[in-house]
N, C-alpha and C. Protein backbone atom coordinates (compact mmCIF):
# COMPACT_ATOMS: atom_id res chain seq x y z
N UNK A 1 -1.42 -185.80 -91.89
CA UNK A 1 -2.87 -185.76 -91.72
C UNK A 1 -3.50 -186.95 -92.42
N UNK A 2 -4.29 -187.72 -91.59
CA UNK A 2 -4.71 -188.76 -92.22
C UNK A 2 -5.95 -188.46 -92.70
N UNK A 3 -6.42 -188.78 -94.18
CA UNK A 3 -7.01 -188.76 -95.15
C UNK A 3 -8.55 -189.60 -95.39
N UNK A 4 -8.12 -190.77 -95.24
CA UNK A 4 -8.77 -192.07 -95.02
C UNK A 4 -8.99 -192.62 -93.58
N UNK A 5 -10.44 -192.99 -93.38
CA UNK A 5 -10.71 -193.65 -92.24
C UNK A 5 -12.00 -194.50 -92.49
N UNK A 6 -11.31 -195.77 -92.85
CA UNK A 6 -12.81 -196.99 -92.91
C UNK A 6 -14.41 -196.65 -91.83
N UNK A 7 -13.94 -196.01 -90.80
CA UNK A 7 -15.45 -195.97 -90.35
C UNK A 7 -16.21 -194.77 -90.43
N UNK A 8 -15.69 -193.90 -91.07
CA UNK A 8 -16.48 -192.86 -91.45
C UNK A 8 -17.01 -192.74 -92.82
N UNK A 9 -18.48 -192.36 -92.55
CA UNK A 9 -18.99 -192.39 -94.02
C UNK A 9 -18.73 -191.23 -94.48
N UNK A 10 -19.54 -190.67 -96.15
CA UNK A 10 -19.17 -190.00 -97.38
C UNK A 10 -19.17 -188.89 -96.40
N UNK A 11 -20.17 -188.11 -95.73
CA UNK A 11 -20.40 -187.26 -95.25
C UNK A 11 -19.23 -186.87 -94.39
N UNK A 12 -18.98 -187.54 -93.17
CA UNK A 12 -18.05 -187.66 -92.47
C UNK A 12 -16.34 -186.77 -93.22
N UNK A 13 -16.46 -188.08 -94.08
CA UNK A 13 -14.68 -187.19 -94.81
C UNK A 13 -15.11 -186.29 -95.50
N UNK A 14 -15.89 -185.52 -96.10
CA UNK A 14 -16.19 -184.80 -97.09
C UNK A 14 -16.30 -182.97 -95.75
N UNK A 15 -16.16 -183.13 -94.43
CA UNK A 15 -16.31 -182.52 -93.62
C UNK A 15 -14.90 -181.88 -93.12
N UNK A 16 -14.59 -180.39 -93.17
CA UNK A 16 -13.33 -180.68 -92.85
C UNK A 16 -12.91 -179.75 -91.37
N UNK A 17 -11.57 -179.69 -90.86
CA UNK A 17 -11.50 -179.08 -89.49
C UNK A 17 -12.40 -178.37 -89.06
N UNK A 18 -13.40 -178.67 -88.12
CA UNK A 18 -13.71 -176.96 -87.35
C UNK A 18 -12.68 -176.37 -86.72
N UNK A 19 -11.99 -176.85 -85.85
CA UNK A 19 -11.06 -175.98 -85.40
C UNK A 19 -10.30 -175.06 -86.42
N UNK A 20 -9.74 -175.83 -87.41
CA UNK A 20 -9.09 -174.81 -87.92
C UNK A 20 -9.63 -173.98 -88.92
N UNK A 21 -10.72 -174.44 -89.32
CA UNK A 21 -11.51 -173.53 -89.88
C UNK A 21 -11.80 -171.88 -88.80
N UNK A 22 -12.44 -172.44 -87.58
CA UNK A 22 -12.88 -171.59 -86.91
C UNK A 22 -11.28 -170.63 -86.29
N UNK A 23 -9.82 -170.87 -86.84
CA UNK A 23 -9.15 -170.25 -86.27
C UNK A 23 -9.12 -169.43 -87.60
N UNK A 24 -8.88 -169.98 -88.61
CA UNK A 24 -9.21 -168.87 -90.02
C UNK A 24 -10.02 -167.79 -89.83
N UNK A 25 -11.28 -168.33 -89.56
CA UNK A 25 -12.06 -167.17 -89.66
C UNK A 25 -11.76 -165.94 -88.47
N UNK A 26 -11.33 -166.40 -87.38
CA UNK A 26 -11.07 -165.66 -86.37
C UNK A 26 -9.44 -164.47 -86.86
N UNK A 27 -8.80 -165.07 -87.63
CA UNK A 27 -7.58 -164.67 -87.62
C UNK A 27 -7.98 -163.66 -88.82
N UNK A 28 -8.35 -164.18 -89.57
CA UNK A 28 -8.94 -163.23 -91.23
C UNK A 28 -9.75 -161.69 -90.84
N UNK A 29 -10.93 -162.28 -89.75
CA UNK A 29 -11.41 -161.20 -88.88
C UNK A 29 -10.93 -160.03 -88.26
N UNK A 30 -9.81 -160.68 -87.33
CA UNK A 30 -9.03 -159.65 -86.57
C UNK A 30 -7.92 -158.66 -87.30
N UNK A 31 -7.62 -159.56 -88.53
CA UNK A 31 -6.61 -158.74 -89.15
C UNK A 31 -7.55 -157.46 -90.17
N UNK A 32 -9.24 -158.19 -90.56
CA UNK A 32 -9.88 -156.87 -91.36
C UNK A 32 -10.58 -155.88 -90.28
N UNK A 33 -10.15 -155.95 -89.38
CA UNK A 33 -10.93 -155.11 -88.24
C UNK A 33 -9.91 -153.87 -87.85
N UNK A 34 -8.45 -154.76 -87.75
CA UNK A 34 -7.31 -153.95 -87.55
C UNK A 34 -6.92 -153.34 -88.73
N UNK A 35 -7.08 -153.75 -89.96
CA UNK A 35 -6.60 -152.42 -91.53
C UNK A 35 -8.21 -151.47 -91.62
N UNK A 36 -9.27 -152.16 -90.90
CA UNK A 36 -10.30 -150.88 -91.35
C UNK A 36 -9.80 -149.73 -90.17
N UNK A 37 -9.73 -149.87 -89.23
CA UNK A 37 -9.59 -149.18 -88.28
C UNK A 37 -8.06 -147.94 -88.18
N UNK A 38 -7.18 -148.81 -89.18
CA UNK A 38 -5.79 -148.01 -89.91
C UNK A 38 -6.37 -147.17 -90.34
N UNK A 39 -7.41 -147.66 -91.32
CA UNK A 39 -7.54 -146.99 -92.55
C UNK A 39 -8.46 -145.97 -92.23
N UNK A 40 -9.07 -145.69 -91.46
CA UNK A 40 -10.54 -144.83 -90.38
C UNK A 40 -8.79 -143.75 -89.91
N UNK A 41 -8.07 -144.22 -89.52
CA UNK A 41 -6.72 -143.24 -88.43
C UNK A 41 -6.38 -142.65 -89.72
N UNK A 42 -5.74 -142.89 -90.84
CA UNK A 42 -5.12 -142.54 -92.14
C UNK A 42 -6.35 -141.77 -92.61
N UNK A 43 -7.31 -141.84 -92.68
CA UNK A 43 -8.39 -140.82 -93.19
C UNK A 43 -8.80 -139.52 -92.36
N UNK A 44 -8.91 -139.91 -91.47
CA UNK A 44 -8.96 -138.99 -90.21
C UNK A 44 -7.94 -137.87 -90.23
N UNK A 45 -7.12 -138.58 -89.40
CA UNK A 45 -5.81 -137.84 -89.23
C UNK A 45 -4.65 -137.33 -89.97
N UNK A 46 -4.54 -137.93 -90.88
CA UNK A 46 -3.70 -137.56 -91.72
C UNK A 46 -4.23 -137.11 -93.03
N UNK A 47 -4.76 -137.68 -94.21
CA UNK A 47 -5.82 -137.06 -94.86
C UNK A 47 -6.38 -135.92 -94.36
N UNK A 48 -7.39 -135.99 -93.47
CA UNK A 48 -8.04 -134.97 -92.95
C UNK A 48 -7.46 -133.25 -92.02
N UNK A 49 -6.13 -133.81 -92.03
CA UNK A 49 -5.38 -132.31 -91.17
C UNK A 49 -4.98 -131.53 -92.61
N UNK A 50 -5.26 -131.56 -93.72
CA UNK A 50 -4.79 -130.96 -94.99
C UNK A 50 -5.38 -129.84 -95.30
């Protein structure tokens, strides 16, 4: 990954992936959507048949 690039100013490098930013957030998302939704089945169902 190149680091340095003479024609971009401060702003410019100081800026970093959207893409992979925007796959983070997507991936971080899907995985707290899928343990709340465990955790909603484990409360429910199992917890709750006691």
């Amino acid at each position: 990954m190149q680091t340095y690039d003479p024609h971009k100013n401060t702003k410019e490098v100081r800026q970093g992936s959207t893409r992979w930013m925007n796959t983070r957030v997507l991936v971080i998302s899907t995985i707290a959507v899928v343990l709340a939704f465990a955790l909603i089945y484990v409360w429910f169902f199992i917890v709750g048949s006691n």
